[in-house]
Protein backbone atom coordinates (compact mmCIF):
# COMPACT_ATOMS: atom_id res chain seq x y z
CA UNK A 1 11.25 -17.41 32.11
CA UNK A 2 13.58 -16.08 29.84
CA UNK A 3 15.37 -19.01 28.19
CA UNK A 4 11.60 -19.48 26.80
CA UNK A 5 10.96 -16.38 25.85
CA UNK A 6 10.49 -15.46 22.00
CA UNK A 7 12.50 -13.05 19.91
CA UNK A 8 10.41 -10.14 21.05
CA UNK A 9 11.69 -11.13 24.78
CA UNK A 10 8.23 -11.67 25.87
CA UNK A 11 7.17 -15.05 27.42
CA UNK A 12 3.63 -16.07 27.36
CA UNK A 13 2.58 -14.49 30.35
CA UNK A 14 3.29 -11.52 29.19
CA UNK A 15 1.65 -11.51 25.95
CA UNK A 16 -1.20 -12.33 24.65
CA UNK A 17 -2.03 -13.30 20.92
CA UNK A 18 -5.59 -13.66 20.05
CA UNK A 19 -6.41 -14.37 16.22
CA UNK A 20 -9.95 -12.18 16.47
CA UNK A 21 -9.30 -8.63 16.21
CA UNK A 22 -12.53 -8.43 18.76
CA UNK A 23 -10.91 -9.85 21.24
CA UNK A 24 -11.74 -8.91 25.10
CA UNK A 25 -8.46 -6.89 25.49
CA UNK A 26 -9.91 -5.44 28.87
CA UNK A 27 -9.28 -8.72 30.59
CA UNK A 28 -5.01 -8.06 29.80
CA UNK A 29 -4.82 -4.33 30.25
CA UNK A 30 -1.72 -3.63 31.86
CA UNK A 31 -0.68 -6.98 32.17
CA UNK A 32 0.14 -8.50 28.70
CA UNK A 33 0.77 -7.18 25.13
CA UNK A 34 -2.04 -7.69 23.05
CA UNK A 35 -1.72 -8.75 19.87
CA UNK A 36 -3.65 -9.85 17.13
CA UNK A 37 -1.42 -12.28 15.45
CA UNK A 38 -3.78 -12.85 12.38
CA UNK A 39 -6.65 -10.67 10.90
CA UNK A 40 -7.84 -10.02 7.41
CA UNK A 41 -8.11 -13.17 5.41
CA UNK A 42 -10.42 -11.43 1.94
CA UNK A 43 -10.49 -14.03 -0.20
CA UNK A 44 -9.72 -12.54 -3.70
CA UNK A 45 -9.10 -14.40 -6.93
CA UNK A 46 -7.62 -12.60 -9.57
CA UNK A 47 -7.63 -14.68 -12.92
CA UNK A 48 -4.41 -15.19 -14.24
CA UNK A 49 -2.67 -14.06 -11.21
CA UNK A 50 -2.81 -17.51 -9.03
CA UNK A 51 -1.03 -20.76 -8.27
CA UNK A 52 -3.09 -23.10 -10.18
CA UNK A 53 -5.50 -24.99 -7.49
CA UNK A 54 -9.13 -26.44 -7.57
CA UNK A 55 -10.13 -24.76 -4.83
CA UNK A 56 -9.61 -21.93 -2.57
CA UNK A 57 -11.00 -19.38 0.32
CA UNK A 58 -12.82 -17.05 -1.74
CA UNK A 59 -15.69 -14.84 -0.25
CA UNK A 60 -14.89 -10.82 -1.44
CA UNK A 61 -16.85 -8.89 -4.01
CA UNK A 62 -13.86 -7.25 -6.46
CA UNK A 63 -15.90 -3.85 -6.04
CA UNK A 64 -15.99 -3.85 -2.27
CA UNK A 65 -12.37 -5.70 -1.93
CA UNK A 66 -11.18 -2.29 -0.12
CA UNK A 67 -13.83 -1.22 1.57
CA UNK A 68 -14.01 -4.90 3.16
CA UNK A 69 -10.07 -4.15 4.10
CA UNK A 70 -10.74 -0.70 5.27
CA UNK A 71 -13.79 -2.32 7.50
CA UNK A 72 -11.25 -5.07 9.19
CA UNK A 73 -8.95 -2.18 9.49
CA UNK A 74 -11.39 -0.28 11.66
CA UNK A 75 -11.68 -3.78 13.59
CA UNK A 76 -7.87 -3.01 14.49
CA UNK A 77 -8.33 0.04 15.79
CA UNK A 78 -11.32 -0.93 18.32
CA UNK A 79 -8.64 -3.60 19.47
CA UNK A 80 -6.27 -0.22 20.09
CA UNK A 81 -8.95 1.58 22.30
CA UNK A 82 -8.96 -1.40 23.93
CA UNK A 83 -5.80 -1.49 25.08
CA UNK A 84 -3.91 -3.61 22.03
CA UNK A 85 -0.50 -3.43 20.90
CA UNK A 86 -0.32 -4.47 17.47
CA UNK A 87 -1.78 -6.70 14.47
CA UNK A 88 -0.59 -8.67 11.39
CA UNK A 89 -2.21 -9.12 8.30
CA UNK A 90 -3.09 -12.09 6.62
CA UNK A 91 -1.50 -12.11 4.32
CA UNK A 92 0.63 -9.54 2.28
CA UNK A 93 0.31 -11.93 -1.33
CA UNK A 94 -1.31 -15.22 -2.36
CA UNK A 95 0.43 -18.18 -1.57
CA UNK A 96 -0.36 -21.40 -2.71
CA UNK A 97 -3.63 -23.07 -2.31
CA UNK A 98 -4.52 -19.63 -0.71
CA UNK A 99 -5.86 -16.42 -2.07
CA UNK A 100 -6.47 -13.66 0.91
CA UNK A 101 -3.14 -11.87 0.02
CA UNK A 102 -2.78 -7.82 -0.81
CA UNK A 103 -0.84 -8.62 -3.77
CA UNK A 104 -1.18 -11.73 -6.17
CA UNK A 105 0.58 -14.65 -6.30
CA UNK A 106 3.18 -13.43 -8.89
CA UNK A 107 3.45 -10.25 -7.13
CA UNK A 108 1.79 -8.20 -10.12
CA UNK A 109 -1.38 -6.97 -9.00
CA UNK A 110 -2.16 -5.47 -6.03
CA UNK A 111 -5.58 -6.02 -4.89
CA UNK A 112 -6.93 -2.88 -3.17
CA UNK A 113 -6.49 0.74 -3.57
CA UNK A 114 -3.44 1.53 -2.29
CA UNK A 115 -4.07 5.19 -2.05
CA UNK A 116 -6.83 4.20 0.00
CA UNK A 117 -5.10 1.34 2.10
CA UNK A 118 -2.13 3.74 2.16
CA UNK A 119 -3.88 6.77 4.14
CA UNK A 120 -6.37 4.61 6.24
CA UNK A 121 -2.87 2.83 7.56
CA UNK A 122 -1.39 5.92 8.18
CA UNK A 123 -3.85 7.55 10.27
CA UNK A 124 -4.72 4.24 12.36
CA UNK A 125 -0.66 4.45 12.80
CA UNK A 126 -0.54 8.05 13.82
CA UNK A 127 -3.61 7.80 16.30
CA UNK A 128 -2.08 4.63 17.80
CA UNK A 129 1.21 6.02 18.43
CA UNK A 130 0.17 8.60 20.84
CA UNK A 131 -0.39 7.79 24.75
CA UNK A 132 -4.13 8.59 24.75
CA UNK A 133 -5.17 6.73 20.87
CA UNK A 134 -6.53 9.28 18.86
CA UNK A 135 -10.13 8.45 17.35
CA UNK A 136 -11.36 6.50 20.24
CA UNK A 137 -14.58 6.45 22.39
CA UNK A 138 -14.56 8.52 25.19
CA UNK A 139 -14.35 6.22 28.51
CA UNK A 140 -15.65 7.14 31.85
C-alpha cells in the first residue's frame, strides 16, 4: 500500500533486497525489483589513514585489493543476467570502527585503481542498461 511505501515508491512486495549479490533472482523475475542492498565489504587498513580503533574487519591483500573489487563486481553482474536491478556498495570510505570503504577515513587515499574500478563500472553500466544485458550467458 502506498502510504508504506519507501521513497523509491516501491512497497515490499514489490521489491526485493537481498544482501548476497548471489542471490536466486529467478524466483522474483518479473515480479519485484531486485536489489542488492549491500555487497563488497574488502577490509583494507591503510596506516595512518583510520579512525583510531583496536580492532576492525580486515581480510584483503593490498596487492589484490582491486582485483578482489573487480571479482565482487563480476558478482553484480551475474545478479543482472539474472534479472537484478541494481546494487550498493559497501561502503564508499572508512567509517569508524570499520575499514571496507573505497576511500579512507580522512578521504585521502583511495584504495583501488581507479582507472581500473573506473572502466570495469562503466562497462557493467553500459551492458546493464540495454534490454537484453550485454555480456551474459546465453539462455535457452
Amino acid at each position: 500500500d502506498r502510504d508504506h511505501a519507501d521513497e523509491d515508491g516501491l512497497d515490499d512486495e514489490q521489491r526485493r533486497d537481498d544482501h548476497r549479490a548471489e542471490s536466486d533472482a529467478d524466483a522474483y523475475r518479473g515480479e519485484r525489483a531486485l536489489v542488492s542492498g549491500e555487497y563488497g565489504g574488502l577490509g583494507l587498513a591503510v596506516p595512518g589513514h583510520a579512525w583510531p580503533v583496536q580492532q576492525s574487519y580486515v581480510d584483503v591483500d593490498p596487492a589484490t585489493y582491486t582485483d578482489d573489487y573487480l571479482t565482487k563486481l563480476d558478482e553484480v553482474r551475474a545478479l543482472v543476467c539474472r534479472g537484478g536491478n541494481g546494487a550498493v556498495y559497501t561502503q564508499i570510505s572508512d567509517v569508524e570502527g570499520e575499514l571496507n570503504g573505497l576511500l579512507t577515513y580522512d578521504r585521502r587515499v583511495m584504495k583501488p585503481d581507479v582507472e581500473r574500478v573506473r572502466a570495469a563500472q562503466q562497462d557493467l553500466i553500459r551492458d546493464a542498461s540495454r534490454a537484453r544485458p550485454a555480456g551474459c550467458p546465453a539462455t535457452d
